[in-house]
PDB file of N, CA and C in Angstrom:
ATOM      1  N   UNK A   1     159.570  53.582 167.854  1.00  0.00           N
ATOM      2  CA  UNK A   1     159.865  54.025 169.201  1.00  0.00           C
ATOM      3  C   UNK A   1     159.347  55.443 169.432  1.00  0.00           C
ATOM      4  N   UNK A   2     159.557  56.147 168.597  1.00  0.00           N
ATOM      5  CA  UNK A   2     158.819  57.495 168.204  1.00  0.00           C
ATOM      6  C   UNK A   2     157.260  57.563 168.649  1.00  0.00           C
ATOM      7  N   UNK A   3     156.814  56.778 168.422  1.00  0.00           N
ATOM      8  CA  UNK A   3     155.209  56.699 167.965  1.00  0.00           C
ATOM      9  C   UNK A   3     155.218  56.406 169.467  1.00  0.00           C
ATOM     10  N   UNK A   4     155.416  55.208 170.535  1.00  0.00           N
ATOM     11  CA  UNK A   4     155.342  54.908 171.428  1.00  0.00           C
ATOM     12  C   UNK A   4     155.883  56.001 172.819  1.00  0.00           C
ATOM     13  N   UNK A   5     156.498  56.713 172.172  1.00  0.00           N
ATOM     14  CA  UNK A   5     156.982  57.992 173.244  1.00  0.00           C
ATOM     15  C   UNK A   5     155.994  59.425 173.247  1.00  0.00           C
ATOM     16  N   UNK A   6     155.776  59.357 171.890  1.00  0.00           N
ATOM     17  CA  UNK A   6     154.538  60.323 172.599  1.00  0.00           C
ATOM     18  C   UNK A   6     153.022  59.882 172.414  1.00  0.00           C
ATOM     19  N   UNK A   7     153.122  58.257 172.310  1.00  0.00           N
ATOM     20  CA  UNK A   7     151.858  57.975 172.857  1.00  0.00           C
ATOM     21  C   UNK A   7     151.861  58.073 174.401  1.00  0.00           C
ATOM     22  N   UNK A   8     152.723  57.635 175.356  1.00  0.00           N
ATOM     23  CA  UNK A   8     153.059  57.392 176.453  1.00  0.00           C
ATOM     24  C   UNK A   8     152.817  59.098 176.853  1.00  0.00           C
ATOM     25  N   UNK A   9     153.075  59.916 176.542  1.00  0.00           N
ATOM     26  CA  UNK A   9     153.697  61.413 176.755  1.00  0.00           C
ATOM     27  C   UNK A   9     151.683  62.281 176.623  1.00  0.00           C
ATOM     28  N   UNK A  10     151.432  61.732 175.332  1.00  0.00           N
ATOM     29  CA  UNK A  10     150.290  61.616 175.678  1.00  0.00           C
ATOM     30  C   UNK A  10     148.959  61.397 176.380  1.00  0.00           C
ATOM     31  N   UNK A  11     148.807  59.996 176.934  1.00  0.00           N
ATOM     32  CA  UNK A  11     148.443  59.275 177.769  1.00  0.00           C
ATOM     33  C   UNK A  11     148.414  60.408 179.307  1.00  0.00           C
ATOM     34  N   UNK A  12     149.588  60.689 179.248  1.00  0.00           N
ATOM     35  CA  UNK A  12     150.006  61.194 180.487  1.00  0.00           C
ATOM     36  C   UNK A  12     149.515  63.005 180.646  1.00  0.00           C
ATOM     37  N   UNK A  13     149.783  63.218 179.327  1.00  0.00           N
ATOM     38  CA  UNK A  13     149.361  64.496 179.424  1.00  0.00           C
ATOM     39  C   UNK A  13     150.234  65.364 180.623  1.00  0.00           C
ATOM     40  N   UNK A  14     151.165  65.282 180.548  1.00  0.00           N
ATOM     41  CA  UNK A  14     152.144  65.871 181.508  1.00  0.00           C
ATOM     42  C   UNK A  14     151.983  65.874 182.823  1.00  0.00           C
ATOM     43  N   UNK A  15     151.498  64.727 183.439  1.00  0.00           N
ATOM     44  CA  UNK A  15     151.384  64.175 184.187  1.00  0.00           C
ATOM     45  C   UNK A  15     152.469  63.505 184.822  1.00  0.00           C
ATOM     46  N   UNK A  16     152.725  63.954 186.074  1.00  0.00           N
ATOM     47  CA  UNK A  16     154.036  63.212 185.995  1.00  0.00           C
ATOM     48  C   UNK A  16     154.094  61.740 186.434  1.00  0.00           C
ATOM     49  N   UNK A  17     155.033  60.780 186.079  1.00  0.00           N
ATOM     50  CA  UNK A  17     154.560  59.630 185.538  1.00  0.00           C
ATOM     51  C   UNK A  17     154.563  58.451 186.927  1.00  0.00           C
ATOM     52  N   UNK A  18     155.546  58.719 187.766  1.00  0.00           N
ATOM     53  CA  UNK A  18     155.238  57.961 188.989  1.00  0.00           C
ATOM     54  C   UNK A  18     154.102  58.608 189.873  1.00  0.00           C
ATOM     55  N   UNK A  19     153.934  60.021 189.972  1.00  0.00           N
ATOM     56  CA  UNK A  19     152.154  60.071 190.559  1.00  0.00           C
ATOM     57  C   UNK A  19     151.131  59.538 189.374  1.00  0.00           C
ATOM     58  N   UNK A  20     151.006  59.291 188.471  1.00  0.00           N
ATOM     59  CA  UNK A  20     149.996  58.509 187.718  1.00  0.00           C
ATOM     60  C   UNK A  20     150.125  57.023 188.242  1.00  0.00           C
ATOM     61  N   UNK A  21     151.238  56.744 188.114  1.00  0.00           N
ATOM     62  CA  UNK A  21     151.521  55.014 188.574  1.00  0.00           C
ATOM     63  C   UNK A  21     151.023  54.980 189.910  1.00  0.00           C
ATOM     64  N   UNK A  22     151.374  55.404 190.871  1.00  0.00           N
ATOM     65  CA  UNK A  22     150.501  55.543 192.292  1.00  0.00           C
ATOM     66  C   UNK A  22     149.264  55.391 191.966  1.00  0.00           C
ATOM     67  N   UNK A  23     148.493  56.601 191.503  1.00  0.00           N
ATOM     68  CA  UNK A  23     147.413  56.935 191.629  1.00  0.00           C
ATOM     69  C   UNK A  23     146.172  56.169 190.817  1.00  0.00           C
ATOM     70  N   UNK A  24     146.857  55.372 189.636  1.00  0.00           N
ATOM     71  CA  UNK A  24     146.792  54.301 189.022  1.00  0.00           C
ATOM     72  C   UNK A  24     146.569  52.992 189.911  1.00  0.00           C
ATOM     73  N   UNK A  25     147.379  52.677 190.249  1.00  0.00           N
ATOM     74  CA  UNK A  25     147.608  51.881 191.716  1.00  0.00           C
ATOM     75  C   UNK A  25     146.377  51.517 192.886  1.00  0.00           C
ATOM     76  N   UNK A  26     146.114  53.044 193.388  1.00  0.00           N
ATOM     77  CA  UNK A  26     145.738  52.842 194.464  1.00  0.00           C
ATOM     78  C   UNK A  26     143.901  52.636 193.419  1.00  0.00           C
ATOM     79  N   UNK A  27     143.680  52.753 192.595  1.00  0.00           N
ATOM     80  CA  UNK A  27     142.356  53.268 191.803  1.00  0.00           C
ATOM     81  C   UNK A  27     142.223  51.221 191.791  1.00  0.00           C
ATOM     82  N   UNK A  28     142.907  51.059 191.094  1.00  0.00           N
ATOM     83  CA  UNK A  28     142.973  49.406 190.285  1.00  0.00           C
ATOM     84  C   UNK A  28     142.818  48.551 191.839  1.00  0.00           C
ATOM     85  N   UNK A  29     143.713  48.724 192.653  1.00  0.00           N
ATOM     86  CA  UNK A  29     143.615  48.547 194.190  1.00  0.00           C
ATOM     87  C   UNK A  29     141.530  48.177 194.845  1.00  0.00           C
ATOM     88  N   UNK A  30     141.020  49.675 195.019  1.00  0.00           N
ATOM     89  CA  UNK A  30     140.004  49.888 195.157  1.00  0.00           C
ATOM     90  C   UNK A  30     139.205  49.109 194.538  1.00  0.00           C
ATOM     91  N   UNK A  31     139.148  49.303 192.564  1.00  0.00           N
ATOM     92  CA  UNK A  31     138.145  48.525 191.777  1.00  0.00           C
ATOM     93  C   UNK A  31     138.267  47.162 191.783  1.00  0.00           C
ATOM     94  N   UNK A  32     139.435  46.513 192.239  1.00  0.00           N
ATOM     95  CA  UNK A  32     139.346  44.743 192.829  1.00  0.00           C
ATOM     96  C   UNK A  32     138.660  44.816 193.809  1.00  0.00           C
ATOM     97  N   UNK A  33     138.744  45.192 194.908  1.00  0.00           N
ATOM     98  CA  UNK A  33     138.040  45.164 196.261  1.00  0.00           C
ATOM     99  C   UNK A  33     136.436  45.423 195.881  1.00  0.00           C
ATOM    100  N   UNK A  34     136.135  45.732 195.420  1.00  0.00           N
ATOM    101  CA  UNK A  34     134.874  46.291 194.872  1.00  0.00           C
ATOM    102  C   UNK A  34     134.436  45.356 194.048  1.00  0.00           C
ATOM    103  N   UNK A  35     135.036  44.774 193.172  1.00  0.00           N
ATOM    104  CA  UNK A  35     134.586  43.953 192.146  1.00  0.00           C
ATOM    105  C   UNK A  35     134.300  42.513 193.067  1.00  0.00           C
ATOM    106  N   UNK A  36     135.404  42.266 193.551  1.00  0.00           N
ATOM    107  CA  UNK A  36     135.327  41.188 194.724  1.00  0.00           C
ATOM    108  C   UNK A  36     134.052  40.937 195.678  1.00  0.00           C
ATOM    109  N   UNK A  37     134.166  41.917 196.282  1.00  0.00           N
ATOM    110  CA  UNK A  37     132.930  41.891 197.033  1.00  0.00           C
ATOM    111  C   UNK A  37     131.361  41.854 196.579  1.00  0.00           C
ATOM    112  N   UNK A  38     131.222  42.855 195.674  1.00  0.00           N
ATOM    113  CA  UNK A  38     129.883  42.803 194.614  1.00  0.00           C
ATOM    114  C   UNK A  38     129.658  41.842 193.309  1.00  0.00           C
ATOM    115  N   UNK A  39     129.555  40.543 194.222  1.00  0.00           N
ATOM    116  CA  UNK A  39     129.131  39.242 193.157  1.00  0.00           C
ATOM    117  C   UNK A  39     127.492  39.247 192.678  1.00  0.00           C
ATOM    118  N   UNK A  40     127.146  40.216 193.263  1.00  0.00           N
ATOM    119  CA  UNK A  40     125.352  40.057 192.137  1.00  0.00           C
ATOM    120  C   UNK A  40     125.225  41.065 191.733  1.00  0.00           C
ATOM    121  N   UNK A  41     126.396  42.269 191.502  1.00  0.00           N
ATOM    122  CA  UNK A  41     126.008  43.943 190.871  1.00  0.00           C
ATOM    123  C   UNK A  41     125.828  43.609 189.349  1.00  0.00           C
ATOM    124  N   UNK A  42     124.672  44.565 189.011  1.00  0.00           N
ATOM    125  CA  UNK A  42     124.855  44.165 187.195  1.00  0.00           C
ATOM    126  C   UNK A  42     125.646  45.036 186.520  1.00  0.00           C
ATOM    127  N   UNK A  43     125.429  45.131 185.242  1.00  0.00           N
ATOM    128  CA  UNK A  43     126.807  45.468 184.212  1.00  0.00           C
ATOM    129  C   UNK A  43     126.710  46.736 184.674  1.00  0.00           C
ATOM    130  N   UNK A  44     125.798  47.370 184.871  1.00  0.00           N
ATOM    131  CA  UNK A  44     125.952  49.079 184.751  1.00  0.00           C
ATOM    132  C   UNK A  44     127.142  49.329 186.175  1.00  0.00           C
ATOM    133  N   UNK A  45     127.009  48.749 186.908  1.00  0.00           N
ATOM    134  CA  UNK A  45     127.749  49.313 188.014  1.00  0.00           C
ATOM    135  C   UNK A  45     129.442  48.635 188.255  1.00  0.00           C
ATOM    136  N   UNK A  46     129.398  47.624 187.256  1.00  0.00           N
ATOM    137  CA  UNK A  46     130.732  47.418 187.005  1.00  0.00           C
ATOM    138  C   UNK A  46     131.132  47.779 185.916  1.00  0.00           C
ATOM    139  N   UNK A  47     130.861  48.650 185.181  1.00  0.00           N
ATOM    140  CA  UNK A  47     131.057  49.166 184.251  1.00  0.00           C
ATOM    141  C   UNK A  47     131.597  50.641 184.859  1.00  0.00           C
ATOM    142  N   UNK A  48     130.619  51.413 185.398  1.00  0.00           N
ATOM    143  CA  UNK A  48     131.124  52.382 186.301  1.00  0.00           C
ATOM    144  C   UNK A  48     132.256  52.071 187.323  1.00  0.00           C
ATOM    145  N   UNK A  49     132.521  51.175 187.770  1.00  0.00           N
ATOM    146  CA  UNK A  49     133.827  50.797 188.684  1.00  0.00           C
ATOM    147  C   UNK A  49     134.855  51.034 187.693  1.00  0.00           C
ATOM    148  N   UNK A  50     134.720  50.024 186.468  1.00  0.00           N
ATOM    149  CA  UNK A  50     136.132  50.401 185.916  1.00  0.00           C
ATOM    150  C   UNK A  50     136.161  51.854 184.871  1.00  0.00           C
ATOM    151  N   UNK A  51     135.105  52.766 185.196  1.00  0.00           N
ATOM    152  CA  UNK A  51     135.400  54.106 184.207  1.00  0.00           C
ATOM    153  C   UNK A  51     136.106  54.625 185.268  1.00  0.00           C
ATOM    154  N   UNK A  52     135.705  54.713 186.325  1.00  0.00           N
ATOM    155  CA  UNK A  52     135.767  55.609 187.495  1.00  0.00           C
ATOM    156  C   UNK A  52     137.397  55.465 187.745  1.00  0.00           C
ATOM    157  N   UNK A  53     137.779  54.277 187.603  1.00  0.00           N
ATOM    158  CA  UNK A  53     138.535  53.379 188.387  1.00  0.00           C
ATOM    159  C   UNK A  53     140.020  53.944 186.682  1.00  0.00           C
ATOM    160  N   UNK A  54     139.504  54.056 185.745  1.00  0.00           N
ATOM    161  CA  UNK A  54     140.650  54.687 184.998  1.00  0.00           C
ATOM    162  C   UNK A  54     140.701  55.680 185.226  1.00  0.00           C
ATOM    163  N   UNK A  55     139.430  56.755 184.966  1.00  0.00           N
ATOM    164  CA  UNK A  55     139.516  57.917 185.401  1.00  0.00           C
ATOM    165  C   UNK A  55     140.149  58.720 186.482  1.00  0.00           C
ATOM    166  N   UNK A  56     140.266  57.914 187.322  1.00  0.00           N
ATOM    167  CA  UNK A  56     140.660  58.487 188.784  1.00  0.00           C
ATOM    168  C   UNK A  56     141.622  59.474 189.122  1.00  0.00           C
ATOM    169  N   UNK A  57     142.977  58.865 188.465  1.00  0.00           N
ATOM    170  CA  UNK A  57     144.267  59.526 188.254  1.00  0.00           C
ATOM    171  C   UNK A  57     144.071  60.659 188.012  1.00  0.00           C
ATOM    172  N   UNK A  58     143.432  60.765 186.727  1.00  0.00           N
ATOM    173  CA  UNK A  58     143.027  62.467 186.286  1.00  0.00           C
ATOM    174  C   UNK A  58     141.701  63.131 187.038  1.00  0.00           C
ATOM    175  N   UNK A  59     141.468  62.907 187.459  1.00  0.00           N
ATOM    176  CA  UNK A  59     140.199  63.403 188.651  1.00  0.00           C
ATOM    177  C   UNK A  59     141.283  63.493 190.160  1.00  0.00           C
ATOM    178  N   UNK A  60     142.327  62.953 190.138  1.00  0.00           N
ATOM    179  CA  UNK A  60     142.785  63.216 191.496  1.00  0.00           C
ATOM    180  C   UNK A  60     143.955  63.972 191.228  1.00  0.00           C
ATOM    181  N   UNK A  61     144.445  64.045 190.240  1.00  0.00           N
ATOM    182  CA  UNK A  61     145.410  65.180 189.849  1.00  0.00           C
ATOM    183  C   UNK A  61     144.705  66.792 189.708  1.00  0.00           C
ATOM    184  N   UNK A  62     143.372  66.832 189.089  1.00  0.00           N
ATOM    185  CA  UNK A  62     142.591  67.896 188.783  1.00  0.00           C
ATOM    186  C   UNK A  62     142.827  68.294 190.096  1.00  0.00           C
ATOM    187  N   UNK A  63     141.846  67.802 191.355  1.00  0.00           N
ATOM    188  CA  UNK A  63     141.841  67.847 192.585  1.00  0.00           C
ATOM    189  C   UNK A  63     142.896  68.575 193.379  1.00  0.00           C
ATOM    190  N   UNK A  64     144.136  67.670 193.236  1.00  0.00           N
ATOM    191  CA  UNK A  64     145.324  68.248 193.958  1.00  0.00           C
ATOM    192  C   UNK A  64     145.760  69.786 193.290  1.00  0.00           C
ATOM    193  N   UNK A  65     145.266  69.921 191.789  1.00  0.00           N
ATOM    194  CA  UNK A  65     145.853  71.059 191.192  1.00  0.00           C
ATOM    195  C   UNK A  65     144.708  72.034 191.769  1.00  0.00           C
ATOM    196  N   UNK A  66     143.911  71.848 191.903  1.00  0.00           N
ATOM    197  CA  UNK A  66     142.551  72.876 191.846  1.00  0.00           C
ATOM    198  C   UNK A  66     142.384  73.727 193.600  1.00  0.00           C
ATOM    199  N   UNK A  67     143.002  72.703 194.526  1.00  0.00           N
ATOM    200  CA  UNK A  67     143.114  73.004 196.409  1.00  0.00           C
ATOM    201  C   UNK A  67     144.391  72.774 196.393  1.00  0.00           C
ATOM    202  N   UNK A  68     144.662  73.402 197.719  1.00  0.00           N
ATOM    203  CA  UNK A  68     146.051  73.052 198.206  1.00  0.00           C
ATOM    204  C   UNK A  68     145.862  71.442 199.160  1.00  0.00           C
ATOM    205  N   UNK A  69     147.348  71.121 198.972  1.00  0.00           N
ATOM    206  CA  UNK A  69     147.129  69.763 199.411  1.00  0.00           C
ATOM    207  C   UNK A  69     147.128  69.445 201.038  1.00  0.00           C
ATOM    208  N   UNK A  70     146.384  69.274 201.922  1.00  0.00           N
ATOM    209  CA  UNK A  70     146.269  69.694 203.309  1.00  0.00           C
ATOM    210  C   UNK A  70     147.048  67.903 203.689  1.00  0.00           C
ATOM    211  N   UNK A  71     147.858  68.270 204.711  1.00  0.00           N
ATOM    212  CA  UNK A  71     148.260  67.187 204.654  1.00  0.00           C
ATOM    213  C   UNK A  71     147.246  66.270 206.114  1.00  0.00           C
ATOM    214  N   UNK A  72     145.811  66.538 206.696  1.00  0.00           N
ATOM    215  CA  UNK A  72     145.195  66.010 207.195  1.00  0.00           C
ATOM    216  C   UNK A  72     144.982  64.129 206.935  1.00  0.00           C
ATOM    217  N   UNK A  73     145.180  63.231 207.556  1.00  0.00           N
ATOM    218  CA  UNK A  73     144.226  61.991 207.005  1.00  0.00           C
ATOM    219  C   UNK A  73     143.142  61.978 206.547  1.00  0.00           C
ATOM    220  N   UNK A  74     142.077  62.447 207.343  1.00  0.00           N
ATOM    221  CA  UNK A  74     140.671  62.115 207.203  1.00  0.00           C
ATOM    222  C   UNK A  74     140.307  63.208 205.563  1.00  0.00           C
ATOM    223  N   UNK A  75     140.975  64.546 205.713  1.00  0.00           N
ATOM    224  CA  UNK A  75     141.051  64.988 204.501  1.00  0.00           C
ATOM    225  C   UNK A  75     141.432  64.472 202.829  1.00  0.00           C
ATOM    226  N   UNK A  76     142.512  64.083 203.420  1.00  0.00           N
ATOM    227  CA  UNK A  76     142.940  62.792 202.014  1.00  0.00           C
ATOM    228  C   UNK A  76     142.031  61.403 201.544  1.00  0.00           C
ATOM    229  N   UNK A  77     141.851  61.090 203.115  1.00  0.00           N
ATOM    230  CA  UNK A  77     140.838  60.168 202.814  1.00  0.00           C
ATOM    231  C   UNK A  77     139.510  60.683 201.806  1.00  0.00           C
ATOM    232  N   UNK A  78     138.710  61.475 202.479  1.00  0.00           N
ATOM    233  CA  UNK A  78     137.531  62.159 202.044  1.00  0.00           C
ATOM    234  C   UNK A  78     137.808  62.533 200.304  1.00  0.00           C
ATOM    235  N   UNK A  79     139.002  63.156 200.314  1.00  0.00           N
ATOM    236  CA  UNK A  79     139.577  63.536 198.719  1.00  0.00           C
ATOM    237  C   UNK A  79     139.787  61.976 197.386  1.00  0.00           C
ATOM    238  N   UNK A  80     140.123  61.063 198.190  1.00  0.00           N
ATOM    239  CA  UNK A  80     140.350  59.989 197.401  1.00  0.00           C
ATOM    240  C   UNK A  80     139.050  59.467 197.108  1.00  0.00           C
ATOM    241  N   UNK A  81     137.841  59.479 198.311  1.00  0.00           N
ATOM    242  CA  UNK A  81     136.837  58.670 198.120  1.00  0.00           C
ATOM    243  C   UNK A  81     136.175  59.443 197.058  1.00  0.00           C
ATOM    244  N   UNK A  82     135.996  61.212 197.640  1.00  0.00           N
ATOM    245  CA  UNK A  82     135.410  62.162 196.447  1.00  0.00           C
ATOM    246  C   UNK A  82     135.906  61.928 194.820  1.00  0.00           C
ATOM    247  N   UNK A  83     136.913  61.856 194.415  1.00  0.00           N
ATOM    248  CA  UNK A  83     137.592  62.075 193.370  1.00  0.00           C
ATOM    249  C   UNK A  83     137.279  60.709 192.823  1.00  0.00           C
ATOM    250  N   UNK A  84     137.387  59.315 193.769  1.00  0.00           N
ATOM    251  CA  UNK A  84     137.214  57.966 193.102  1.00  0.00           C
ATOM    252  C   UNK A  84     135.513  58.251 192.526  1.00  0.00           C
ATOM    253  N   UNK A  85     134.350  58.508 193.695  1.00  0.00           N
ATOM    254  CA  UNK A  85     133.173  58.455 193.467  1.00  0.00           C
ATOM    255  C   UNK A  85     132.712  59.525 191.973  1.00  0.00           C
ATOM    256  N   UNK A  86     133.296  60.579 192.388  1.00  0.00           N
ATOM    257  CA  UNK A  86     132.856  61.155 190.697  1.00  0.00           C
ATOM    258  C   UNK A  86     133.957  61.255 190.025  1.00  0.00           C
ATOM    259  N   UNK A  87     134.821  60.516 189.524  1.00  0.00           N
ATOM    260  CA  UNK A  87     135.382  60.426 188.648  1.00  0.00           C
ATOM    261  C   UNK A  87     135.103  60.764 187.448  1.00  0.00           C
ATOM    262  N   UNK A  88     134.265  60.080 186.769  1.00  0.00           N
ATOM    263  CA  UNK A  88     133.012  60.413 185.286  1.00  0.00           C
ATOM    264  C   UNK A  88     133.146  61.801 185.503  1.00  0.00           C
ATOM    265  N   UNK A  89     132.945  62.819 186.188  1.00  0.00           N
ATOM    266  CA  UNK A  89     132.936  64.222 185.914  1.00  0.00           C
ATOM    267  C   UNK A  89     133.946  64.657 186.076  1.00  0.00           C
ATOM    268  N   UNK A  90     135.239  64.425 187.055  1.00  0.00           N
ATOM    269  CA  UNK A  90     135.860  65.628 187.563  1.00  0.00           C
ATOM    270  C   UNK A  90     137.126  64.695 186.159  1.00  0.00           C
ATOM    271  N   UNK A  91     137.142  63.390 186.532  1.00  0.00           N
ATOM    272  CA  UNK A  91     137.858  62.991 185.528  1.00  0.00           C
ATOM    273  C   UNK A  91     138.113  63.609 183.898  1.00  0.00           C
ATOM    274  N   UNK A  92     136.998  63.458 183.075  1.00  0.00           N
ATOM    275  CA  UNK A  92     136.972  64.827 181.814  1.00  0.00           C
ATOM    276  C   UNK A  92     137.417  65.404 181.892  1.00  0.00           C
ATOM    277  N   UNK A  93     136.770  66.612 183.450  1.00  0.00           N
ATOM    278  CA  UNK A  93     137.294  67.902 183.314  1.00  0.00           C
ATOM    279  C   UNK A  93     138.970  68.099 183.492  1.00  0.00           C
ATOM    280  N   UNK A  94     139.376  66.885 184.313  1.00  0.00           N
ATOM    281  CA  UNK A  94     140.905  66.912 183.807  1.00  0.00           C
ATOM    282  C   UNK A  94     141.605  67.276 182.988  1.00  0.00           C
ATOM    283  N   UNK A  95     141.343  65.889 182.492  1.00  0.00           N
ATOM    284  CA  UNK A  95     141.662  65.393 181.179  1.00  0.00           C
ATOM    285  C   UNK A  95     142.054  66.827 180.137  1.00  0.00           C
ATOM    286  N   UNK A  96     140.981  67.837 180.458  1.00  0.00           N
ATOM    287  CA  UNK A  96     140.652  68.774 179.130  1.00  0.00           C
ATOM    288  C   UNK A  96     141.590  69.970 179.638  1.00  0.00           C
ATOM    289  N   UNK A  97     141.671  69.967 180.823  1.00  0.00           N
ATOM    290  CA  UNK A  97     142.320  71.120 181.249  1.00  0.00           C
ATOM    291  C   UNK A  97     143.488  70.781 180.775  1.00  0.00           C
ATOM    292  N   UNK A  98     144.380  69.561 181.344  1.00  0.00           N
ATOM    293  CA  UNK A  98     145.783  68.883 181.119  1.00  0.00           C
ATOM    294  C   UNK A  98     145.712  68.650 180.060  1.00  0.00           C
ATOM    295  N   UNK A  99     144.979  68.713 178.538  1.00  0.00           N
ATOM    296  CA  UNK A  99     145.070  68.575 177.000  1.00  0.00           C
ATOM    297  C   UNK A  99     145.465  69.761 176.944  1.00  0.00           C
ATOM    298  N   UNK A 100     144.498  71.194 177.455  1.00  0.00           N
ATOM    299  CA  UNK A 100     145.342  72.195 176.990  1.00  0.00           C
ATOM    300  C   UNK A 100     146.633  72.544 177.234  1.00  0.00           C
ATOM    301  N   UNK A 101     146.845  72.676 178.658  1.00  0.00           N
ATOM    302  CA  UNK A 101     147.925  73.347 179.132  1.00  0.00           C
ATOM    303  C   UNK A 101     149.297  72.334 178.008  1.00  0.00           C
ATOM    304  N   UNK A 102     149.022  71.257 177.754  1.00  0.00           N
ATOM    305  CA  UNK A 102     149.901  70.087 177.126  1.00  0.00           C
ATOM    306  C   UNK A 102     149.823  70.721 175.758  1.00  0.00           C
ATOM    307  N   UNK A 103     149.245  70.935 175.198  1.00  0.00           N
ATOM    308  CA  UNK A 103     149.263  71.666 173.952  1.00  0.00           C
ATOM    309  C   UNK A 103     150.170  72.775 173.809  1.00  0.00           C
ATOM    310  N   UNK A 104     149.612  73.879 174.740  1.00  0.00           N
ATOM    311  CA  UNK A 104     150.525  74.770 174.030  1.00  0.00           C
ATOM    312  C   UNK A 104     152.197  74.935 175.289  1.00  0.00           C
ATOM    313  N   UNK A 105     152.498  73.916 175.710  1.00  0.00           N
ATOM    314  CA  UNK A 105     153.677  73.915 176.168  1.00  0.00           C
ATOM    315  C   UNK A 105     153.973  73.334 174.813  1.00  0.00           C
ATOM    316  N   UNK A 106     155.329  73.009 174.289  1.00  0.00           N
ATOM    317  CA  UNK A 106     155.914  72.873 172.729  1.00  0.00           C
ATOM    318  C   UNK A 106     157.015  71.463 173.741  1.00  0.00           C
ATOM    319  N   UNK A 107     157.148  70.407 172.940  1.00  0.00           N
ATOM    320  CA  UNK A 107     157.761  69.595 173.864  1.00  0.00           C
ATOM    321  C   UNK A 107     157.763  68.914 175.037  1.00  0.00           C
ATOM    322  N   UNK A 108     155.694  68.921 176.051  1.00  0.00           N
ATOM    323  CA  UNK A 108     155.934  68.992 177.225  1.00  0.00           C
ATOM    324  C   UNK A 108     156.873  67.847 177.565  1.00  0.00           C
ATOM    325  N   UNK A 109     157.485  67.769 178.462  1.00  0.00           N
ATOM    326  CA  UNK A 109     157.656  66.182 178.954  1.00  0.00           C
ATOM    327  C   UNK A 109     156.461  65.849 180.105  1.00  0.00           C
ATOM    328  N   UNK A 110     156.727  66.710 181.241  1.00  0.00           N
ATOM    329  CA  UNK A 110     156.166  66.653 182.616  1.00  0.00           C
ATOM    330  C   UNK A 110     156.089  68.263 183.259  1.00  0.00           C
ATOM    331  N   UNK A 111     155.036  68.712 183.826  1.00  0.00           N
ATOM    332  CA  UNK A 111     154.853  70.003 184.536  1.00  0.00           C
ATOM    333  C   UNK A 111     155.180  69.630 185.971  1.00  0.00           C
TER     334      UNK A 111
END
C-alpha cells in the first residue's frame, strides 16, 4: 500500500488530484473525438494525439501556474487548445518544474 501511495503522489507530482482528474478528462475527451474522426491518419499522428493527450494535464497546470487565470471564454478556450497542441513541449517543461518543487518539499502531499 506504501509503494502504491507514493506512486500515486508521484504521478501527480503535487498536483492536486481532482484538477488532474478534470484535466485528464477533458484531454482523453478531445483524443476520442480526434481519433474518431481521423480514420486514414497514420501512426505518427496518433501517436502524437495520445502523447499530447497524456501530457496535457501537466502542460495545462504549467500554464495556469506560469499566467494568471483570466476568467475570459475565448481565453480559456485559446489556453486549452494552446496547451493541448504543444503539449510535447510545455508538457516536460512541467513535469520538471513540478519534480523539483516536489522534491525538496519533504512529504509533499498537494501544493
Amino acid at each position: 500500500m506504501e509503494f502504491m501511495n507514493s506512486f500515486y503522489r508521484w504521478i501527480l507530482l503535487g498536483i492536486p488530484s481532482r484538477y488532474f482528474l478534470i484535466q485528464l478528462a477533458i484531454s482523453a475527451t478531445s483524443c476520442l473525438l480526434m481519433l474518431f474522426q481521423g480514420a486514414h491518419w497514420g501512426y505518427e499522428a496518433i501517436i502524437l494525439i495520445v502523447i499530447n493527450s497524456l501530457l496535457y494535464p501537466y502542460s495545462i497546470y504549467f500554464y495556469h501556474s506560469a499566467t494568471n487565470n483570466d476568467r475570459s471564454f475565448f481565453k480559456k478556450l485559446f489556453a486549452l487548445w494552446l496547451c493541448w497542441s504543444f503539449a510535447f513541449i510545455f508538457g516536460p517543461i512541467g513535469i520538471i518544474v513540478q519534480f523539483t518543487k516536489f522534491k525538496r518539499v519533504p512529504n509533499a502531499k498537494e501544493f
